[in-house]
C-alpha atoms as a PDB file:
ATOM      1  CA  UNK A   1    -130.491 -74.652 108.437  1.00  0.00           C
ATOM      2  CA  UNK A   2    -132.099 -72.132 106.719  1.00  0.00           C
ATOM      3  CA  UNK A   3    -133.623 -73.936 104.158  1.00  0.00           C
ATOM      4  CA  UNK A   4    -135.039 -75.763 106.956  1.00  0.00           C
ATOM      5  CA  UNK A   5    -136.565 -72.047 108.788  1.00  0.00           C
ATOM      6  CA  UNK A   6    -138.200 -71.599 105.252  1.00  0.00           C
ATOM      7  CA  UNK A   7    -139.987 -74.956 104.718  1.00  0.00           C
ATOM      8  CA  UNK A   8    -141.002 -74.771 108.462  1.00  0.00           C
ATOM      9  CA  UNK A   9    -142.522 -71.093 108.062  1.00  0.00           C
ATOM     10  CA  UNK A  10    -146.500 -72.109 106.966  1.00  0.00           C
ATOM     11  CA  UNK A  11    -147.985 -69.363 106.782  1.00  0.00           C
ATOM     12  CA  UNK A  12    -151.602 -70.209 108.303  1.00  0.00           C
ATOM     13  CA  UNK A  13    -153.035 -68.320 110.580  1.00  0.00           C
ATOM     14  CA  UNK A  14    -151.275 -67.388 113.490  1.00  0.00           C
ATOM     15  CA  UNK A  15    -150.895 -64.523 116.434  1.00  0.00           C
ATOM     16  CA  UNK A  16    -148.671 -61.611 114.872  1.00  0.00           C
ATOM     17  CA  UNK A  17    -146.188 -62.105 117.914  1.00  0.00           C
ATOM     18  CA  UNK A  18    -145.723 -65.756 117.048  1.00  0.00           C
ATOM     19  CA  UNK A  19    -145.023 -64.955 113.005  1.00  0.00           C
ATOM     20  CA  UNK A  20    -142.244 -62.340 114.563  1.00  0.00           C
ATOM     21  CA  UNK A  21    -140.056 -65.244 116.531  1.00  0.00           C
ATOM     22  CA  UNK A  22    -138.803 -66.679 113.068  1.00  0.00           C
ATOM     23  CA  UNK A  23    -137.974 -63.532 111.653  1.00  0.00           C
ATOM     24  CA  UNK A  24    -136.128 -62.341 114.871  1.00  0.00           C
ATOM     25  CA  UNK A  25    -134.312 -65.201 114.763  1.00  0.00           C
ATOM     26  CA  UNK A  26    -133.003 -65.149 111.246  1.00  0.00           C
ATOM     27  CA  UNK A  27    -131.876 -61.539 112.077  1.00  0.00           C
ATOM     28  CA  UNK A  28    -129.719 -62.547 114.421  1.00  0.00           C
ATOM     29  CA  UNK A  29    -128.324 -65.467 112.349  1.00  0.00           C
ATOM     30  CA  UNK A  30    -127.321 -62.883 109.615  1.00  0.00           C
ATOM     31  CA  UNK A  31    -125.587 -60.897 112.279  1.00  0.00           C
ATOM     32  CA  UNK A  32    -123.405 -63.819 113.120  1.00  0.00           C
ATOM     33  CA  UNK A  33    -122.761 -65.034 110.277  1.00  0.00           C
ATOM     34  CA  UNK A  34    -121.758 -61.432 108.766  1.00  0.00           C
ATOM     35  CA  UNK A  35    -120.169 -60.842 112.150  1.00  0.00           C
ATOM     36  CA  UNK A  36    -117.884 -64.219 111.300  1.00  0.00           C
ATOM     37  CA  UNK A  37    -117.008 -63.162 107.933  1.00  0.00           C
ATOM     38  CA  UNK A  38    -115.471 -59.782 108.912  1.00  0.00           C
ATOM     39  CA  UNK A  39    -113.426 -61.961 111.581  1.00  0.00           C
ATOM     40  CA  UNK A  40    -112.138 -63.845 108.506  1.00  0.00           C
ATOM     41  CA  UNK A  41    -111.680 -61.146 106.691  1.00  0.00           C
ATOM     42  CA  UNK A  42    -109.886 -59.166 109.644  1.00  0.00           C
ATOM     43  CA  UNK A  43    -107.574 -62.820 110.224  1.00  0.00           C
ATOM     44  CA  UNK A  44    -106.762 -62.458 106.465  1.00  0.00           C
ATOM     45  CA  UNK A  45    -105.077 -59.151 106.454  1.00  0.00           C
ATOM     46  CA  UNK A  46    -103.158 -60.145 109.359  1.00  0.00           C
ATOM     47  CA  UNK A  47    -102.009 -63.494 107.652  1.00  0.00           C
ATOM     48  CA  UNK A  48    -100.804 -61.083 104.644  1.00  0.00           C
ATOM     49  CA  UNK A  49     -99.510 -58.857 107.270  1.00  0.00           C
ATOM     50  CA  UNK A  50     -96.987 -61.888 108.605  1.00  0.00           C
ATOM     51  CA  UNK A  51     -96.256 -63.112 105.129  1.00  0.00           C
ATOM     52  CA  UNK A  52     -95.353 -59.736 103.894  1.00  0.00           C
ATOM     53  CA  UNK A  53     -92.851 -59.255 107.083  1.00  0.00           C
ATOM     54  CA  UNK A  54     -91.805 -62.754 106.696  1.00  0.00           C
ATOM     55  CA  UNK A  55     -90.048 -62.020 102.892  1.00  0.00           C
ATOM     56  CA  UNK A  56     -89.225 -58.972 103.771  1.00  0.00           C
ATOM     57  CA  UNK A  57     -87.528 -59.565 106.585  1.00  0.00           C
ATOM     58  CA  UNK A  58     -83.992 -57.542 107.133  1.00  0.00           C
ATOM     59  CA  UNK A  59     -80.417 -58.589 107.468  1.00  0.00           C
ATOM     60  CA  UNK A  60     -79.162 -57.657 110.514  1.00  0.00           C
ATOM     61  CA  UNK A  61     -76.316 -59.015 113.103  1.00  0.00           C
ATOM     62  CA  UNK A  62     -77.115 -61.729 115.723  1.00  0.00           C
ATOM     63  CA  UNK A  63     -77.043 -59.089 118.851  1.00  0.00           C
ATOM     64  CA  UNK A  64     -79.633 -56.875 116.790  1.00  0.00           C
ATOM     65  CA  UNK A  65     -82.264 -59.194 116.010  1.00  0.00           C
ATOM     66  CA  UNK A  66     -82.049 -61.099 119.793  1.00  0.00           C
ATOM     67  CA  UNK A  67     -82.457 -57.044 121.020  1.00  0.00           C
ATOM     68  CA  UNK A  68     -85.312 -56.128 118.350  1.00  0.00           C
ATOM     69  CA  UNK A  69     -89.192 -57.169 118.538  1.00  0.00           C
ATOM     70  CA  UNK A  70     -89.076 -58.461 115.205  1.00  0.00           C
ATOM     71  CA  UNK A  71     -91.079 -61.363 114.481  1.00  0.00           C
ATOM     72  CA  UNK A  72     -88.008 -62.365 111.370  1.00  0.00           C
ATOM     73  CA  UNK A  73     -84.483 -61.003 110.603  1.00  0.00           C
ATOM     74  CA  UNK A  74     -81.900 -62.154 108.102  1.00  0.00           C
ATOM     75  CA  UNK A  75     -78.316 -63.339 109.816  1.00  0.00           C
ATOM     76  CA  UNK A  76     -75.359 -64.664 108.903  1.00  0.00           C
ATOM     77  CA  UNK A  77     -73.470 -66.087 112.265  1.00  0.00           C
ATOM     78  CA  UNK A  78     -70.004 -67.472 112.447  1.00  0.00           C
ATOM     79  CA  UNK A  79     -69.557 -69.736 115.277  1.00  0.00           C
ATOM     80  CA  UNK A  80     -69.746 -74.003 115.704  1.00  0.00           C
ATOM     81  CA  UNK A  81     -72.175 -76.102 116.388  1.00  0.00           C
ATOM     82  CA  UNK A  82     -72.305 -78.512 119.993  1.00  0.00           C
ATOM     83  CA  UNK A  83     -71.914 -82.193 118.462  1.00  0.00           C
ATOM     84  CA  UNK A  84     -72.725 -83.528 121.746  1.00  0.00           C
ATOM     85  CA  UNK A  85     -76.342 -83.349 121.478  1.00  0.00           C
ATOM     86  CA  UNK A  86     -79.068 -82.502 119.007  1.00  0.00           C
ATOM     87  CA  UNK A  87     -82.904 -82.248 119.561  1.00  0.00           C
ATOM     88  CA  UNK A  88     -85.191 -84.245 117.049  1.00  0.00           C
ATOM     89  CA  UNK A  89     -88.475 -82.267 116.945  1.00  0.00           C
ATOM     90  CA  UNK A  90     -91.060 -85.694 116.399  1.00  0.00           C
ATOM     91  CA  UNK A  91     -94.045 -86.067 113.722  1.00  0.00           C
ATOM     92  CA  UNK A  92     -92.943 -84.140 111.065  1.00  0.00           C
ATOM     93  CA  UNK A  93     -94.343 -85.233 107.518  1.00  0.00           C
ATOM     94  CA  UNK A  94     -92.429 -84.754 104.341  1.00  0.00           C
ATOM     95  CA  UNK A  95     -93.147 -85.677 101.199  1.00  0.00           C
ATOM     96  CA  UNK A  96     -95.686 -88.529 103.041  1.00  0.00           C
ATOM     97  CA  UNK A  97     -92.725 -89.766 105.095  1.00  0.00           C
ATOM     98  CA  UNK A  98     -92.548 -89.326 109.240  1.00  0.00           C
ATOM     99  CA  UNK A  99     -89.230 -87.752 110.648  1.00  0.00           C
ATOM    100  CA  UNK A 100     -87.847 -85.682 112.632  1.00  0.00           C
ATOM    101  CA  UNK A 101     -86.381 -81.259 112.427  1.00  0.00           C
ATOM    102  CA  UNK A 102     -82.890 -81.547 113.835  1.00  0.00           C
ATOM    103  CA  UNK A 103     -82.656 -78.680 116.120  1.00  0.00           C
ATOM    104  CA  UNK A 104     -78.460 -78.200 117.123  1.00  0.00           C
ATOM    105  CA  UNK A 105     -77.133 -76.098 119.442  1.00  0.00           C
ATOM    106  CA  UNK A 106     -74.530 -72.806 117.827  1.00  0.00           C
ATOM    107  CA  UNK A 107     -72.427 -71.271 119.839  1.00  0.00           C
ATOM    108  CA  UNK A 108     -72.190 -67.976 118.072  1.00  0.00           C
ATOM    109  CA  UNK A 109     -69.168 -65.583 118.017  1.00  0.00           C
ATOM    110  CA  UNK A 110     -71.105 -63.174 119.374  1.00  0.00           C
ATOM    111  CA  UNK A 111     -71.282 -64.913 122.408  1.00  0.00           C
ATOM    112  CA  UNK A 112     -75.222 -65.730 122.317  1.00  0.00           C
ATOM    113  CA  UNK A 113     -76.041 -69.793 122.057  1.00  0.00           C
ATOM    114  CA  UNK A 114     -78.981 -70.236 119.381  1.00  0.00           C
ATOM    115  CA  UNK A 115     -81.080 -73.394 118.259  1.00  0.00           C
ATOM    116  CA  UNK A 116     -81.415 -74.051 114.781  1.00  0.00           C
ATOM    117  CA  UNK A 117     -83.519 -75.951 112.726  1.00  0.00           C
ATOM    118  CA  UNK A 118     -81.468 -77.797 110.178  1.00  0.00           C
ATOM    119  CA  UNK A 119     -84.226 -79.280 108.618  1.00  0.00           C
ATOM    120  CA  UNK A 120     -85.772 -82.748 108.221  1.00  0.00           C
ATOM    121  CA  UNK A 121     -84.170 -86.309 108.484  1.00  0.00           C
ATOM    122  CA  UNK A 122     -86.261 -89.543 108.298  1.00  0.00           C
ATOM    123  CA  UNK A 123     -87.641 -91.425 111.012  1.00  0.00           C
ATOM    124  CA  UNK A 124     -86.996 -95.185 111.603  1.00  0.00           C
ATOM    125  CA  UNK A 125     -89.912 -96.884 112.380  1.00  0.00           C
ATOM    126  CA  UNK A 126     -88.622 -98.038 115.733  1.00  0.00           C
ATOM    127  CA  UNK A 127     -88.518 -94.750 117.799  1.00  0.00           C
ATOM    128  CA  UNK A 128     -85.550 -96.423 119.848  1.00  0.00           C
ATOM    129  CA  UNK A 129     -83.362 -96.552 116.976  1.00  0.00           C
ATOM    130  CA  UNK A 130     -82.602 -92.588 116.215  1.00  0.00           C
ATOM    131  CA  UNK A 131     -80.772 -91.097 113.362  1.00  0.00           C
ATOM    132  CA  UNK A 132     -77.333 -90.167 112.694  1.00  0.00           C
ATOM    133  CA  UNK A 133     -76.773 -86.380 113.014  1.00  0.00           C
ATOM    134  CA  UNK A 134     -73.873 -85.526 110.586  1.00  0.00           C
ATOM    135  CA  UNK A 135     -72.585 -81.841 112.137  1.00  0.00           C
ATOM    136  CA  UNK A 136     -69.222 -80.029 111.444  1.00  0.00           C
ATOM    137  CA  UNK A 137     -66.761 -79.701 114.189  1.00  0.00           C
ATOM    138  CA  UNK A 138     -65.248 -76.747 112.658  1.00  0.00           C
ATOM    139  CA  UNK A 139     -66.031 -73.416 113.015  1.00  0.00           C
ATOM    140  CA  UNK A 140     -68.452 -71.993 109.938  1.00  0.00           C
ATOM    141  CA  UNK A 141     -70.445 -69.387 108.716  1.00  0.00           C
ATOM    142  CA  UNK A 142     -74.400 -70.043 109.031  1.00  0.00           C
ATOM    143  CA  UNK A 143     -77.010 -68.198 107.289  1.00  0.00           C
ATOM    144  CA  UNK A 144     -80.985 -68.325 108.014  1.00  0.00           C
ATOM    145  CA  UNK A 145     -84.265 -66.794 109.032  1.00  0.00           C
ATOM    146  CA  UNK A 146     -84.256 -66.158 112.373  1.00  0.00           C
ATOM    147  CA  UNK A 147     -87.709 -66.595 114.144  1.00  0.00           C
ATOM    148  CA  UNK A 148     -89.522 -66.670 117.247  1.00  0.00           C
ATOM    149  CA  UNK A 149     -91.192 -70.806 117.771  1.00  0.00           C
ATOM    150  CA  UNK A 150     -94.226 -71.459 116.596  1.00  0.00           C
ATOM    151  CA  UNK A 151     -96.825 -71.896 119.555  1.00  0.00           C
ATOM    152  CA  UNK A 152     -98.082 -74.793 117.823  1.00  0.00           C
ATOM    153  CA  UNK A 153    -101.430 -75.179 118.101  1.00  0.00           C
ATOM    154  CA  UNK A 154    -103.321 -77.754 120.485  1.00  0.00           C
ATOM    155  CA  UNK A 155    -100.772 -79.922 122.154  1.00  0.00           C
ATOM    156  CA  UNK A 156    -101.801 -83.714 123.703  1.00  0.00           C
ATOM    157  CA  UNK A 157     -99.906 -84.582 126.488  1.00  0.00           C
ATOM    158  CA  UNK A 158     -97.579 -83.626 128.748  1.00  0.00           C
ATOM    159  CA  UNK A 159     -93.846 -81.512 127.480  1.00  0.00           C
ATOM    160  CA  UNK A 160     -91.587 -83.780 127.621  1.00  0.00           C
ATOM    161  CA  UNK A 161     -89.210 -83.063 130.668  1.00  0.00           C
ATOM    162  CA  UNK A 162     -85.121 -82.753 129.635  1.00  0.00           C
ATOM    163  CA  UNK A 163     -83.462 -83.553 132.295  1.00  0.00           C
ATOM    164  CA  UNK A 164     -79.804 -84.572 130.718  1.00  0.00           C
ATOM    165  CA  UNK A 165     -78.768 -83.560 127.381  1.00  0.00           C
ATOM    166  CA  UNK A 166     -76.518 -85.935 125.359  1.00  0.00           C
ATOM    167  CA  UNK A 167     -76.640 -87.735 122.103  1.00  0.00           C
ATOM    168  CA  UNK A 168     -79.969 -87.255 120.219  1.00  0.00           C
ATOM    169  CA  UNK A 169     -82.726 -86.663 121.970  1.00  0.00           C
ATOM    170  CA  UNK A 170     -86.339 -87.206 120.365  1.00  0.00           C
ATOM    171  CA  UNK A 171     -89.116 -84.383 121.805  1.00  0.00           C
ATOM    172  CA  UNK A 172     -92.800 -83.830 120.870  1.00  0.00           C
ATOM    173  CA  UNK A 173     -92.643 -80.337 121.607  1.00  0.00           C
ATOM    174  CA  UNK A 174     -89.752 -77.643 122.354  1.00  0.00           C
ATOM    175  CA  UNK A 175     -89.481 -75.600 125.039  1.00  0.00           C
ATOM    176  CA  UNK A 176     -86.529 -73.250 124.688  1.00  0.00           C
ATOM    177  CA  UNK A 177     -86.538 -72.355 128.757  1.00  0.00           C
ATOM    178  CA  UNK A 178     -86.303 -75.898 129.105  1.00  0.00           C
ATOM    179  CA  UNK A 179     -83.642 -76.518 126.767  1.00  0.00           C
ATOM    180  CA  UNK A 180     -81.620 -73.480 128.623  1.00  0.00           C
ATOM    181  CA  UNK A 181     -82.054 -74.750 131.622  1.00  0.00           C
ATOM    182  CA  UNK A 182     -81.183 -78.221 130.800  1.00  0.00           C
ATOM    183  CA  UNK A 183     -77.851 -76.727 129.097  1.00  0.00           C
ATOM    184  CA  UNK A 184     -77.149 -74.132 131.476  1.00  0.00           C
ATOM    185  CA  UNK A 185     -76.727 -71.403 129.158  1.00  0.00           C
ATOM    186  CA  UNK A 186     -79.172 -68.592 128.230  1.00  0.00           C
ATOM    187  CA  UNK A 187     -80.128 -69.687 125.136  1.00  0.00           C
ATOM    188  CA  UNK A 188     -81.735 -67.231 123.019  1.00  0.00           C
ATOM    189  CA  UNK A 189     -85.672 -67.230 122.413  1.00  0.00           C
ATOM    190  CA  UNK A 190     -85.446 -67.976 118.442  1.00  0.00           C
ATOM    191  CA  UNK A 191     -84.899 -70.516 116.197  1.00  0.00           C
ATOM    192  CA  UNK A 192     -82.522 -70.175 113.178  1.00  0.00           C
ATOM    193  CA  UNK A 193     -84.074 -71.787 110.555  1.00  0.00           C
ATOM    194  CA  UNK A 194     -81.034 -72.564 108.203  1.00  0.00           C
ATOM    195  CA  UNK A 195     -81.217 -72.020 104.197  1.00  0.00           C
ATOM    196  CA  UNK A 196     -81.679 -74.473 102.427  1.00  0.00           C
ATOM    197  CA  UNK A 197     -78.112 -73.706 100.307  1.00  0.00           C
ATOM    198  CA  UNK A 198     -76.213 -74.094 103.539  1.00  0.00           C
ATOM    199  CA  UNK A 199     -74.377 -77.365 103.638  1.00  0.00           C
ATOM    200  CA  UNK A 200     -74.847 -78.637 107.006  1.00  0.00           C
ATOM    201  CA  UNK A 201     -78.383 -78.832 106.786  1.00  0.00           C
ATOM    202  CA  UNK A 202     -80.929 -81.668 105.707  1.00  0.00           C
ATOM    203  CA  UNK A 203     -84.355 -81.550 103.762  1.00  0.00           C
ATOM    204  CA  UNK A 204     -87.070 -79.802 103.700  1.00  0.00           C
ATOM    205  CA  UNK A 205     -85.975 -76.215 104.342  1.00  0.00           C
ATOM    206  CA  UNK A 206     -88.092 -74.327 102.139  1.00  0.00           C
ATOM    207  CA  UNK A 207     -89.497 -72.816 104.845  1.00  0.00           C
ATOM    208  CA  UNK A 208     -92.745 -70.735 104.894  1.00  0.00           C
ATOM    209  CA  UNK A 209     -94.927 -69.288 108.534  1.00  0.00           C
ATOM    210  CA  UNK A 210     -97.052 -71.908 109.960  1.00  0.00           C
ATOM    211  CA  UNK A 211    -100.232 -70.396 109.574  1.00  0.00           C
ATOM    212  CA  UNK A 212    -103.635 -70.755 107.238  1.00  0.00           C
ATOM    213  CA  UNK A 213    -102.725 -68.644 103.722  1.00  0.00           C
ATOM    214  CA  UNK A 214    -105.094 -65.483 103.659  1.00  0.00           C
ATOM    215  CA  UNK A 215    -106.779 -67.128 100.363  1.00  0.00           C
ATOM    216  CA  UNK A 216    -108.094 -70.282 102.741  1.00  0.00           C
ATOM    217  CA  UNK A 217    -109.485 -66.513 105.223  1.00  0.00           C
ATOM    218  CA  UNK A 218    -111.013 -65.107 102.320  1.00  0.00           C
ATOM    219  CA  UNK A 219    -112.801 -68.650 101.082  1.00  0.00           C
ATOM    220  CA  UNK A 220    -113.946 -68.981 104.854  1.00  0.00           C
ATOM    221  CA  UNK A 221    -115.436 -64.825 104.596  1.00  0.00           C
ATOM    222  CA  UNK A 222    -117.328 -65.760 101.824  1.00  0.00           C
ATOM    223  CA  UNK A 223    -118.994 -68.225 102.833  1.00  0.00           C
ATOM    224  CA  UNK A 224    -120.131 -67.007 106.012  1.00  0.00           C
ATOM    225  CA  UNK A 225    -120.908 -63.291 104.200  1.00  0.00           C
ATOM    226  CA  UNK A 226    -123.030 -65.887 101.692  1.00  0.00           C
ATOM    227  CA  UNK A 227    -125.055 -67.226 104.712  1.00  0.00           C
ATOM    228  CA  UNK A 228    -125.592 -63.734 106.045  1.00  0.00           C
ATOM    229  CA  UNK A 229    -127.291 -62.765 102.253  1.00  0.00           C
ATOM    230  CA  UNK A 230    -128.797 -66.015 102.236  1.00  0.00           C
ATOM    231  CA  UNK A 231    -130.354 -64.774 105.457  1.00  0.00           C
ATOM    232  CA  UNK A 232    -131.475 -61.664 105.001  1.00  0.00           C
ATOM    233  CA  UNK A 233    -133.005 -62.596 101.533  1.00  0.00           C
ATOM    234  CA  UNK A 234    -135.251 -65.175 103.567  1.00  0.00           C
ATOM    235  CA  UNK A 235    -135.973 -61.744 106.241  1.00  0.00           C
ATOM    236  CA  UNK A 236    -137.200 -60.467 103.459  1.00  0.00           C
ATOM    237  CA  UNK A 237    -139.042 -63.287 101.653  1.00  0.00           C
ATOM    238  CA  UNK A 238    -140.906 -64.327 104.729  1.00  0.00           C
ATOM    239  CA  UNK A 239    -141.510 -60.402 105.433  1.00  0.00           C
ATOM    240  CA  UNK A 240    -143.753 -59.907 102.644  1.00  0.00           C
ATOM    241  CA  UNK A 241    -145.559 -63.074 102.972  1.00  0.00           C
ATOM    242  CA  UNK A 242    -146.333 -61.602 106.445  1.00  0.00           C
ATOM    243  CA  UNK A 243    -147.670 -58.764 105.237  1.00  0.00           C
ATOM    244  CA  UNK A 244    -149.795 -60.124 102.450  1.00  0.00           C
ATOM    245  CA  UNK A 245    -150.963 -62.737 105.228  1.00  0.00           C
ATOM    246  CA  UNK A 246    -152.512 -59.634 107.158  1.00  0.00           C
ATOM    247  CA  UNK A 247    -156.201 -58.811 107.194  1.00  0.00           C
END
């Protein structure tokens, strides 16, 4: 674009108002794009912000982290999981294969029913043939990273509506509320994400905060904070040409 300003800019005669228009507007181009790169910049630190309180989140008991604002808390919860049902959270890619997160219901000692995520089985092809969900009917110690979901991002189509729960049951999207109300219990707003050393898990559970890594923020800053200079250089450029253009 603004190689395109520069080629365009002849400087033949012309009415001093008319000369002005070009330069106005590559002012306010810089201005955006330097505006842009302190957004990135600002969406970096935040990034490192959640990253930082996502390894150093503390160990605490169930009924603490439910009752604190905390976006991740360490917990070790003895309790047993509900064999009856399991949720399969669709279209998750691993290692270039499709499948499914098994979310399963704990009933907690504590009293408080969680979800959590025991990580990733494969899909079959066929979406009516659904996989085998191996859980312990004894109760066991769990240990994980409790979290609040995701908000995932754009969503096509509709939630899909729970109206029974039994057997596995395969969901685009989860809605906790839903879930709750589906299983008439208050279920609590966060998802255990289990270790990946705890044995009644699957794959994939080396789990890291959906978001874009503050490096891919900083690549994005400089890159707009380039166009800004490469902006203000042509200001400049086209400036003195203006001036040296005057009677």
């Amino acid at each position: 674009m603004l190689q395109y300003i520069a080629k365009r800019l002849q400087f033949e005669p012309m009415n001093i108002q008319v000369r002005i228009i070009p330069l106005s507007f590559l002012l306010v181009l810089a201005i955006v794009f330097a505006s842009l790169g302190q957004w990135q910049i600002k969406r970096k630190i935040e990034k490192q912000d959640l990253l930082d309180r996502f390894e150093q989140a503390r160990e605490m008991s169930l009924q603490q982290a439910v009752n604190s604002d905390l976006d991740f808390a360490r917990v070790e919860v003895l309790g047993q999981y509900e064999s009856d049902w399991h949720l399969l959270l669709d279209n998750k890619i691993w290692q270039g294969r499709t499948g499914v997160h098994v979310l399963s219901l704990f009933y907690s000692e504590e009293g408080i029913p969680l979800l959590v995520d025991r990580g990733w089985l494969a899909m079959n092809p066929d979406r009516r043939s659904l996989p085998d969900v191996v859980t312990p009917d004894e109760e066991i110690i769990i240990t994980g990273l409790l979290s609040r979901p995701s908000g995932g991002g754009v969503k096509l189509g509709q939630p899909d509506v729970i109206s029974a729960l039994e057997g596995p049951l395969l969901l685009t999207y989860l809605d906790i509320d839903q879930v709750a109300n589906a299983a008439g219990l208050a279920i609590a707003p966060l998802i255990l994400k289990l270790d990946a050393s705890d044995p009644s898990g699957f794959e994939n559970r080396e789990w890291q905060p959906a978001v874009i890594l503050p490096t891919q923020h900083q690549a994005y800053a400089v890159q707009w904070f380039a166009l800004a200079v490469a902006a203000i250089i042509l200001i400049l450029t086209l400036g003195i040409r203006l001036r040296s253009a005057e009677p």
